[in-house]
Protein backbone atom coordinates (compact mmCIF):
# COMPACT_ATOMS: atom_id res chain seq x y z
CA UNK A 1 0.00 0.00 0.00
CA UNK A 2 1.27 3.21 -1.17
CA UNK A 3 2.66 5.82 2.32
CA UNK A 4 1.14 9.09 3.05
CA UNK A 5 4.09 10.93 0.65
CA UNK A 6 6.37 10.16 -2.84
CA UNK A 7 9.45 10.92 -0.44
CA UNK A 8 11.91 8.37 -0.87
CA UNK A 9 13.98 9.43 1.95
CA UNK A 10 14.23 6.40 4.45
CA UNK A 11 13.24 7.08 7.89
CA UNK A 12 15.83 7.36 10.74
CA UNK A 13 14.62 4.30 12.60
CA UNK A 14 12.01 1.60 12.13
CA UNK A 15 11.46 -1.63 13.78
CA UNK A 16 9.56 -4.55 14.61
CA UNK A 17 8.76 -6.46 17.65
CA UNK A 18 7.79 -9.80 18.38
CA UNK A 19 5.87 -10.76 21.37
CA UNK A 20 7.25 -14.17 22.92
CA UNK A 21 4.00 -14.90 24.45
CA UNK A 22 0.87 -14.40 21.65
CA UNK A 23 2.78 -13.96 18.52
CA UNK A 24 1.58 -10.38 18.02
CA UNK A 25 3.54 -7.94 15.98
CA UNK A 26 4.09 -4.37 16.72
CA UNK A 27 6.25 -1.27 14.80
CA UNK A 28 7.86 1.52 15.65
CA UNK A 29 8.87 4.17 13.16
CA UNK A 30 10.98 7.63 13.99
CA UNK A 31 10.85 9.65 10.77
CA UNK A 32 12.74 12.64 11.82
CA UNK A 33 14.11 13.69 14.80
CA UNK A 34 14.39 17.22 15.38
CA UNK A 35 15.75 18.51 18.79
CA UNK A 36 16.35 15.01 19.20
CA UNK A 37 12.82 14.26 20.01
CA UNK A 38 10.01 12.73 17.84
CA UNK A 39 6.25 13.20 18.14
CA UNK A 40 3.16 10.52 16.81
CA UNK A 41 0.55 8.25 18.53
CA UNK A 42 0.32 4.36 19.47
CA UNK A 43 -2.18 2.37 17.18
CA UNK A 44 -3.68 -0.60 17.80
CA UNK A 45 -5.37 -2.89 15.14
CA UNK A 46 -5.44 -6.61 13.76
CA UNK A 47 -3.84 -5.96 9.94
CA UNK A 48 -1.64 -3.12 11.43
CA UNK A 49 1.82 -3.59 9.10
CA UNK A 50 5.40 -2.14 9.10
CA UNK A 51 4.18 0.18 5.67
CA UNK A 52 1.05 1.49 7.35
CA UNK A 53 3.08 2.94 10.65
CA UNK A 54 5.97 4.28 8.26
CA UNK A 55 3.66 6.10 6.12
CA UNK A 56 1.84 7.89 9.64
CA UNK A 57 5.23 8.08 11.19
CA UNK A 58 5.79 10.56 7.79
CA UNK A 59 2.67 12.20 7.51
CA UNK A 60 3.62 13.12 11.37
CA UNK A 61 6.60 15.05 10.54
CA UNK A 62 4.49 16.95 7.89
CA UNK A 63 1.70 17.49 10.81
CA UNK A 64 4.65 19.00 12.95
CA UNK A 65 5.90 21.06 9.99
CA UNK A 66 2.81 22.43 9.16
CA UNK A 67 1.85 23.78 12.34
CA UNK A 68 5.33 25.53 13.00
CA UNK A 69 4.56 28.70 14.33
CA UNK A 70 8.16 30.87 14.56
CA UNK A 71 6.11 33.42 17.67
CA UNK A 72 5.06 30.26 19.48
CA UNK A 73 6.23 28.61 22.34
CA UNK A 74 5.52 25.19 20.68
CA UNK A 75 8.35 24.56 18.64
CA UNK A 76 7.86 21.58 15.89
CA UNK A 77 9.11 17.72 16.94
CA UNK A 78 10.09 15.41 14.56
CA UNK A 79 7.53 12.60 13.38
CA UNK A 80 7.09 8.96 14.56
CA UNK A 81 4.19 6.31 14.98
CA UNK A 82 3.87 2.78 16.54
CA UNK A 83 1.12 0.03 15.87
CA UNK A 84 0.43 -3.15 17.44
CA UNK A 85 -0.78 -6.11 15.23
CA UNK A 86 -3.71 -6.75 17.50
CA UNK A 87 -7.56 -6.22 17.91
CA UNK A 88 -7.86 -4.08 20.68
CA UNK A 89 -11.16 -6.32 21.74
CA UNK A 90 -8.68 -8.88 21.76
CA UNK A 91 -8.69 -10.25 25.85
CA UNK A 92 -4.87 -10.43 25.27
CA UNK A 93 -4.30 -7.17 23.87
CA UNK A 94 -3.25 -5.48 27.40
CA UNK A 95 -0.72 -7.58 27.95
CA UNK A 96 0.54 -6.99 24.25
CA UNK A 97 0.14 -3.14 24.86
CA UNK A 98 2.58 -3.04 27.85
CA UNK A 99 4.86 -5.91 26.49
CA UNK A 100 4.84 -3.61 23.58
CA UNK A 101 5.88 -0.47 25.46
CA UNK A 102 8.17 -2.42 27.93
CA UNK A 103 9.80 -3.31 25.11
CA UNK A 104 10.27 -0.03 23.03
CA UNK A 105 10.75 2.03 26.80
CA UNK A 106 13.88 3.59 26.13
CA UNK A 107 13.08 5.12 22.41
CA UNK A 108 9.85 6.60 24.72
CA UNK A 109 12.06 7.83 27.63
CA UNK A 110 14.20 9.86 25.30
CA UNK A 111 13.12 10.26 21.45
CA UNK A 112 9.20 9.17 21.11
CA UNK A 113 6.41 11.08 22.53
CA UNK A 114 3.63 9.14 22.10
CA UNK A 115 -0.43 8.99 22.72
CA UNK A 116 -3.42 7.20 22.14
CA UNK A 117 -4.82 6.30 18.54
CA UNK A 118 -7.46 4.01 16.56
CA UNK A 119 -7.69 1.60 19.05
CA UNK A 120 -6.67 3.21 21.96
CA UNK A 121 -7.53 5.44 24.49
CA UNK A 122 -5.35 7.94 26.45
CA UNK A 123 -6.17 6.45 29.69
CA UNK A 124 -5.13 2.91 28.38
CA UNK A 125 -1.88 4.38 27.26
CA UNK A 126 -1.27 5.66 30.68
CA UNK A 127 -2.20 3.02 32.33
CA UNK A 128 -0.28 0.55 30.38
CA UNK A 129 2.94 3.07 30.25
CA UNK A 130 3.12 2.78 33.95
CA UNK A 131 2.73 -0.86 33.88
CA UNK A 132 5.98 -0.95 31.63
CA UNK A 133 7.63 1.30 34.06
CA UNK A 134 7.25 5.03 32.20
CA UNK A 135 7.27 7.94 33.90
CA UNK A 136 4.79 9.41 30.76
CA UNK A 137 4.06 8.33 27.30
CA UNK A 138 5.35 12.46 26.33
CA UNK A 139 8.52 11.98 29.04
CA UNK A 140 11.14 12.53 25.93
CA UNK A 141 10.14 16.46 25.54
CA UNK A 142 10.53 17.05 29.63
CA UNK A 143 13.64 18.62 28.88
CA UNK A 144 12.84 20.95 26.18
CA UNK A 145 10.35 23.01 28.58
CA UNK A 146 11.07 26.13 30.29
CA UNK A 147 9.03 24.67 33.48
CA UNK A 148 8.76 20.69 33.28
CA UNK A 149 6.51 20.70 36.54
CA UNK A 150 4.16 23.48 35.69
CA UNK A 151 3.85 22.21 32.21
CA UNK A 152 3.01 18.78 33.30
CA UNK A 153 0.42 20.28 35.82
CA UNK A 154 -0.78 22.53 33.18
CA UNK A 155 -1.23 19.02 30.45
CA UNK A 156 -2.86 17.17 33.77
CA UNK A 157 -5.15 19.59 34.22
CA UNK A 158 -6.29 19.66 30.63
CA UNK A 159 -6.89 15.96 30.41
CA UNK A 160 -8.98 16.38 33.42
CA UNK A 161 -11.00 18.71 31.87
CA UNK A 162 -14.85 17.31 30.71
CA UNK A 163 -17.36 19.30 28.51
CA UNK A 164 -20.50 17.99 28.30
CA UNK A 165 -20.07 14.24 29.25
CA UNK A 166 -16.64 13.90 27.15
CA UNK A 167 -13.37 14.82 27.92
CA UNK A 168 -11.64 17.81 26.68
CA UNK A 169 -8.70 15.72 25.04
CA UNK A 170 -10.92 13.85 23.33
CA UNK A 171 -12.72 17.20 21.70
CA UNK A 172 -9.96 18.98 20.46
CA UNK A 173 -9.34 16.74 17.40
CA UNK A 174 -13.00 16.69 16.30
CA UNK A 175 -13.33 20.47 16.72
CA UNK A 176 -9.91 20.35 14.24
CA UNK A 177 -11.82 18.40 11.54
CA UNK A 178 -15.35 20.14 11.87
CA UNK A 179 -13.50 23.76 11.11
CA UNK A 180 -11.73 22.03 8.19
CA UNK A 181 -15.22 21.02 7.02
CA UNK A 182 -16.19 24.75 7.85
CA UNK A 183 -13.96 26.30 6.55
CA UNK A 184 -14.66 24.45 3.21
CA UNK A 185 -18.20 25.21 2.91
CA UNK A 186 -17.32 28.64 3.82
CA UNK A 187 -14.96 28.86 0.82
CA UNK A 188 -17.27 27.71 -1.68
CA UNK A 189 -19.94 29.55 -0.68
CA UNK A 190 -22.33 26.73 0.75
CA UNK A 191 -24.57 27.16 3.65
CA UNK A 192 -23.93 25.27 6.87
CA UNK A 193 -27.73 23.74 7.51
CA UNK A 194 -28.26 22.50 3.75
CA UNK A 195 -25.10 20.33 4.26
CA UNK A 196 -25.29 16.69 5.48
CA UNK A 197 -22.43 14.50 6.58
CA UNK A 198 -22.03 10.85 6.81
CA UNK A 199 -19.53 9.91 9.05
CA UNK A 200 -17.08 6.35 9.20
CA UNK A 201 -16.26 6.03 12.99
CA UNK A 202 -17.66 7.06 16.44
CA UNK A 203 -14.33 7.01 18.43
CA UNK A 204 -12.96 9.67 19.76
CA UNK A 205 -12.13 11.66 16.65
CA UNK A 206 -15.25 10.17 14.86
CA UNK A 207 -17.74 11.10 17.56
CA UNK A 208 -16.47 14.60 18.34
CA UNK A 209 -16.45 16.27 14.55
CA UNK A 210 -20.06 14.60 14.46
CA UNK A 211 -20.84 16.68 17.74
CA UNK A 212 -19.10 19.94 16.46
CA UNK A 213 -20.84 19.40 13.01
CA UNK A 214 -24.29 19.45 14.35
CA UNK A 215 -23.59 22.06 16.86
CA UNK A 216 -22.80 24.12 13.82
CA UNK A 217 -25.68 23.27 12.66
CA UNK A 218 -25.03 20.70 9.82
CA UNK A 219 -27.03 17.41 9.84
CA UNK A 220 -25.55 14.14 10.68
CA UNK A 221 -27.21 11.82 8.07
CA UNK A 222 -25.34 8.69 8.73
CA UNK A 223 -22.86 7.31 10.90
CA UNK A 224 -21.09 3.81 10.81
CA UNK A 225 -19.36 2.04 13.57
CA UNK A 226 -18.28 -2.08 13.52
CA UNK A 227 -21.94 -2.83 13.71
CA UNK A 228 -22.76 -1.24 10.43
CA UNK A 229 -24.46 2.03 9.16
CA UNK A 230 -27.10 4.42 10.91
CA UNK A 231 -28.94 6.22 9.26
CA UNK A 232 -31.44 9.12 8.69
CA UNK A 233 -31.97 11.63 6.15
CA UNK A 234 -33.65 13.80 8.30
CA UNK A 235 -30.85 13.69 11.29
CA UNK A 236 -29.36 11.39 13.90
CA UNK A 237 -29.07 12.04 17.19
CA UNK A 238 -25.79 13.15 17.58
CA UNK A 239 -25.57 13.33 21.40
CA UNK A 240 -27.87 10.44 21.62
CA UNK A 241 -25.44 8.27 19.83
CA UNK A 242 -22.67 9.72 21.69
CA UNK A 243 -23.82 9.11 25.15
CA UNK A 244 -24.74 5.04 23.67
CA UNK A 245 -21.21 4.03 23.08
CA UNK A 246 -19.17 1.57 24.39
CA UNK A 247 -15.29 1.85 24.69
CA UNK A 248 -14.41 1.18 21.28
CA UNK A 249 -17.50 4.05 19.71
CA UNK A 250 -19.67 0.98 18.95
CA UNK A 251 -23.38 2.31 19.72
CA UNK A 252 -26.12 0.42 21.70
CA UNK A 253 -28.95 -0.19 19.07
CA UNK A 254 -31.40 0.12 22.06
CA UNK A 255 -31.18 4.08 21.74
CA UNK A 256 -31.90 4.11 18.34
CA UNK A 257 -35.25 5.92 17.30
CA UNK A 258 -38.27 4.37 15.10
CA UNK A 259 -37.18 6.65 12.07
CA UNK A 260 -33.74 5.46 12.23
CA UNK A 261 -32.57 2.61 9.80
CA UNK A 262 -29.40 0.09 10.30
CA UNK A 263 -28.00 -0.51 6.93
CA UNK A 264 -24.71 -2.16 6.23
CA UNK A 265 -21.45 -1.09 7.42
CA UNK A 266 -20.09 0.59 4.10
CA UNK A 267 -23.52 2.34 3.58
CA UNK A 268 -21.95 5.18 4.61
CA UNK A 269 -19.68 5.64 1.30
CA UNK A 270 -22.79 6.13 -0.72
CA UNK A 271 -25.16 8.00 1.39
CA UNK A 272 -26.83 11.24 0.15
CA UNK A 273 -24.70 13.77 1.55
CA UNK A 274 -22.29 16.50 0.85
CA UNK A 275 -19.29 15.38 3.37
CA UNK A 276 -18.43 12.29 4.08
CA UNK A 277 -15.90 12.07 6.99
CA UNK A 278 -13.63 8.47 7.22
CA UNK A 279 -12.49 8.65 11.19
CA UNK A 280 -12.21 5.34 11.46
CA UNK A 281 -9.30 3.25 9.45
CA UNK A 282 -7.02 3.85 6.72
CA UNK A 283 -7.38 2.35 3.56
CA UNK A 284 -11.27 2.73 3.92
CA UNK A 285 -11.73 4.28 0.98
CA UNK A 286 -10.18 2.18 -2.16
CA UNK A 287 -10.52 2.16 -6.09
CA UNK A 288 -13.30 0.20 -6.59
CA UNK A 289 -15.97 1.43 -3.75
CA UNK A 290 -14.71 5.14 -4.69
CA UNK A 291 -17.09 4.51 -7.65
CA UNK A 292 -20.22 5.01 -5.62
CA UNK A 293 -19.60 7.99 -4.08
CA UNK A 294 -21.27 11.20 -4.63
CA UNK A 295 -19.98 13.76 -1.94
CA UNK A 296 -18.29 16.87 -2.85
CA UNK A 297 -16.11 16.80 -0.11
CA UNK A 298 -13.84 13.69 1.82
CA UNK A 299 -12.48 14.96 5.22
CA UNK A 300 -9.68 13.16 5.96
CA UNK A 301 -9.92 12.68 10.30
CA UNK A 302 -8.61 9.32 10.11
CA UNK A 303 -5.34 8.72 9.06
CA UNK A 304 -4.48 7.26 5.71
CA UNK A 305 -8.34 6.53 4.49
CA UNK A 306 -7.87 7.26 1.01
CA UNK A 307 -5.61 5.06 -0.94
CA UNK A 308 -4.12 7.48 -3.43
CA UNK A 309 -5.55 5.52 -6.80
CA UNK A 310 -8.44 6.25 -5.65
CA UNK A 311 -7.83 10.01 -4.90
CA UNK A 312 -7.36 10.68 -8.23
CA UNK A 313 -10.04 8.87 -9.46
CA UNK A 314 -12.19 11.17 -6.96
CA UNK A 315 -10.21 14.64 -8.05
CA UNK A 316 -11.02 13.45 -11.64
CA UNK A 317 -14.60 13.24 -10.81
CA UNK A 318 -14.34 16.69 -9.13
CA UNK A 319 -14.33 15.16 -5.41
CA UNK A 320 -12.01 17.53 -3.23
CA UNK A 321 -9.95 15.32 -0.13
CA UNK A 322 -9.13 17.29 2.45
CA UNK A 323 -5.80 15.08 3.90
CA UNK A 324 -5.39 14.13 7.14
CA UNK A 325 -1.84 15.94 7.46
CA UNK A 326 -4.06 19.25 7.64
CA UNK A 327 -7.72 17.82 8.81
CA UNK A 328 -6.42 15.81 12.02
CA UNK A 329 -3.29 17.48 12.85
CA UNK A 330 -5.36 19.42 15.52
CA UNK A 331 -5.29 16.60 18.18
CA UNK A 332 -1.39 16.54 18.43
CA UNK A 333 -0.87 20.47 18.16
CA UNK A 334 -3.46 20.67 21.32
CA UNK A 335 -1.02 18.26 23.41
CA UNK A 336 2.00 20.64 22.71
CA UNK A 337 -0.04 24.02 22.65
CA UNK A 338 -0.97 23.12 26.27
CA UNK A 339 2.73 21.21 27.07
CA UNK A 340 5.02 24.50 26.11
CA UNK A 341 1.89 27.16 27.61
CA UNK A 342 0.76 29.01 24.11
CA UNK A 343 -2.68 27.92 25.84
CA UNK A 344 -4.06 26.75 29.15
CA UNK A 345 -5.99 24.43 30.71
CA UNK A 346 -9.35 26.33 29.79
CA UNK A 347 -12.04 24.25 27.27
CA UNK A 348 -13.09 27.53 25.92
CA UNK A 349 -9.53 28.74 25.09
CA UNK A 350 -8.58 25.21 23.73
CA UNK A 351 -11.16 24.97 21.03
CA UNK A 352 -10.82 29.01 20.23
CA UNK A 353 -7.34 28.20 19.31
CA UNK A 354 -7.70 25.11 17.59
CA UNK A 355 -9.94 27.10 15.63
CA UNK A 356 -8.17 30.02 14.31
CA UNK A 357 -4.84 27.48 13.62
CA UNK A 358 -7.17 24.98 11.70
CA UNK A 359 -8.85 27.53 9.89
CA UNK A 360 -5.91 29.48 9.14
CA UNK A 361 -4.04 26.07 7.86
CA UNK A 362 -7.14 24.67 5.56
CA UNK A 363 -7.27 28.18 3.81
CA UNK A 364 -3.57 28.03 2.95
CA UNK A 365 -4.00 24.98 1.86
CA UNK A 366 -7.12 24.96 -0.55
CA UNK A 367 -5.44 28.85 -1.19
CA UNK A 368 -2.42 26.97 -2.65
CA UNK A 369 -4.01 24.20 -4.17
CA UNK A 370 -6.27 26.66 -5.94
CA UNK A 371 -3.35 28.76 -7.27
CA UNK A 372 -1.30 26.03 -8.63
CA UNK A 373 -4.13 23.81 -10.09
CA UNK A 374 -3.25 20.85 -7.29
CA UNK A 375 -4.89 18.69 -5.20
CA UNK A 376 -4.95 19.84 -1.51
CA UNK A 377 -3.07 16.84 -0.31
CA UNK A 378 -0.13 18.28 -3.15
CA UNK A 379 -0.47 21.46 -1.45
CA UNK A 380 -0.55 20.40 2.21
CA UNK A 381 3.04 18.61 1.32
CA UNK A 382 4.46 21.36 -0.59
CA UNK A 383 3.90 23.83 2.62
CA UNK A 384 5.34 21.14 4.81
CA UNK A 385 7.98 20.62 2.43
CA UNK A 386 8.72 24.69 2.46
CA UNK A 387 8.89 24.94 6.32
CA UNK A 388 11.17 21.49 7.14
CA UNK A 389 13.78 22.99 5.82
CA UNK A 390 13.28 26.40 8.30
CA UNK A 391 12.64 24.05 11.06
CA UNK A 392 15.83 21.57 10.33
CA UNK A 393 18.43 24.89 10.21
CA UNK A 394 17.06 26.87 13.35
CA UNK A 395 16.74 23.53 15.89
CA UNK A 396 18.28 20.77 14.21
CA UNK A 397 16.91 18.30 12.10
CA UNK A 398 17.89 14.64 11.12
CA UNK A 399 16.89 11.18 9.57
């Protein structure tokens, strides 16, 4: 499967693990170092291969690149991933997790931040980081802060932070992707209540650009989880939904209304709708179910959903991707935004910033893409490629 860019540099380090007990596979790849430190979440999924985390563990250092601000205390880290061969429903799959990060300890203790992703949840990470003997998944950027304890007290009291039944961590992404979807509509002119969405995934990012969406007044018209596809032309429940899922976003059918249908789980692709939003896993979208979609707009929150044969057969048929580089990158800036203090431990202040930075980043990006007759994803790496090189020569840079 082709990686999230055409650059043929190798990365710095990449490796697999074996676990001695179950069998299971897991991968960790450091793109780029820069400070010495790398930054880029823990996945966990059965299928999860050496290509898939390489191709994160580069879109990561684009993320970083992209949201290098030169007045801003948050100064860019390099990019990295890891993923775990394992269904996280697995009973096993703890004992994998902190095997895993037992394991790979002193890459996290000095040159891998790391967090939760598809599959896991921050408080799992934690848990099981502990359990390997960790002082923090993020320990590796301790000494780049100014303050290490009132920047860890600052993070803490973010995480601890819960707006409206869901914690703020888990927010911040899905606020990221709902502007990018704003700020879309808002470019071409389209109205924010005659737009419906179908969404792929009810996890964490999943669930909270659905929220954010139909706060802003968009309807929700589908939404599929492992189950399969709900649906309703006229709305779902967003919050209803929300408030039904288990640890893994798979909803309860019990809180489904009358006027709500269960179709099958790639029903989403070809719903009625004007967004469609894969937040679940990559690949999703391939060259042969492409064929039945009729969105305008694919919003990359998941990483990696759209192979790139297919993208072009989409941008051929007019379909605009929005890539995950730019669409999710707002999870990971909010981690360091709060980390090195350009913003506090304040809901309100959290999702005003991830605002204006999201915004401000889409608009380059379709800006650029417009102007030199691209696709965004083109244009997203040609920005990243523009700043790497301004990162690499002011704080050191390596592969």
């Amino acid at each position: 499967m082709t990686t999230a860019t055409t650059d043929p540099t190798p990365p710095l380090i990449s490796l697999t693990w074996t676990d001695q007990e179950t069998g299971h596979q897991g991968h960790l790849v450091i793109d780029r170092l820069v400070r010495g430190v790398s930054s880029g979440g823990l996945r966990m999924r059965s299928g999860c291969t050496l290509e898939e985390v390489t191709g994160l563990a580069r879109g990561m250092t684009m993320k970083e690149a992209l949201h290098y601000d030169p007045q801003a205390r948050y100064i860019p880290l390099g990019g990295a991933k890891g993923g775990i061969d394992c269904d996280p429903r697995d009973p096993a799959a703890y004992g994998v997790l902190v095997r895993y990060l037992r394991a790979v300890r002193p890459y996290i203790e000095h040159f891998w931040t790391t967090g939760e992703d598809l599959g896991l949840t921050q408080d799992l990470v934690d848990r099981a980081a502990a359990e390997a003997g960790l002082v923090s998944s993020v320990q590796a950027v301790y000494p780049l802060l100014d303050d290490e304890e009132a920047a860890r007290r600052r993070l803490a009291d973010a995480f601890a932070i819960d707006v409206d039944g869901i914690g703020l961590d888990e927010l911040v992404g899905g606020c990221g992707v709902a502007e990018s979807v704003l700020t879309a509509l808002d470019r071409a002119g389209v109205s924010h209540r005659e737009t419906r969405v179908a969404v792929q995934g009810l996890g964490t990012m999943g669930g909270a650009t659905a929220r954010f969406l139909a706060r802003a007044g968009l309807r929700v018209v589908a939404a599929a989880d492992i189950k399969g596809t709900i649906a309703n032309p006229a709305g779902l429940d967003v919050e209803a939904l929300l408030a039904a899922r288990d640890g893994h976003g798979t909803v309860d059918r019990a809180a489904l209304r009358a006027e709500d249908r269960e179709l099958p789980a790639d029903a989403w692709l070809t719903t009625d709708a004007e967004v469609l939003v894969p937040a679940a896993v990559s690949y999703a979208i391939d060259t042969t179910n492409q064929a039945g979609i009729t969105a305008r707009w694919i919003v990359e929150a998941a990483n990696m959903p759209v192979v790139p044969e297919a993208e072009a057969l989409l941008a051929a048929r007019g379909i605009t991707v929005l890539p995950d580089v730019v669409v999710n990158s707002g999870t990971n800036a909010w981690w360091w935004w709060t980390l090195f203090g350009d913003i506090g431990a304040d809901a309100d202040e959290a999702f005003a910033h991830t605002r204006r930075s999201m915004r401000t980043l889409v608009d380059r990006t379709l800006a650029r893409a417009e102007s030199e007759r691209t696709t965004p994803r083109a244009a997203a790496h040609a920005l990243a490629a523009d700043r790497l090189p301004v990162v690499a020569e002011r704080f050191g840079s390596f592969r």
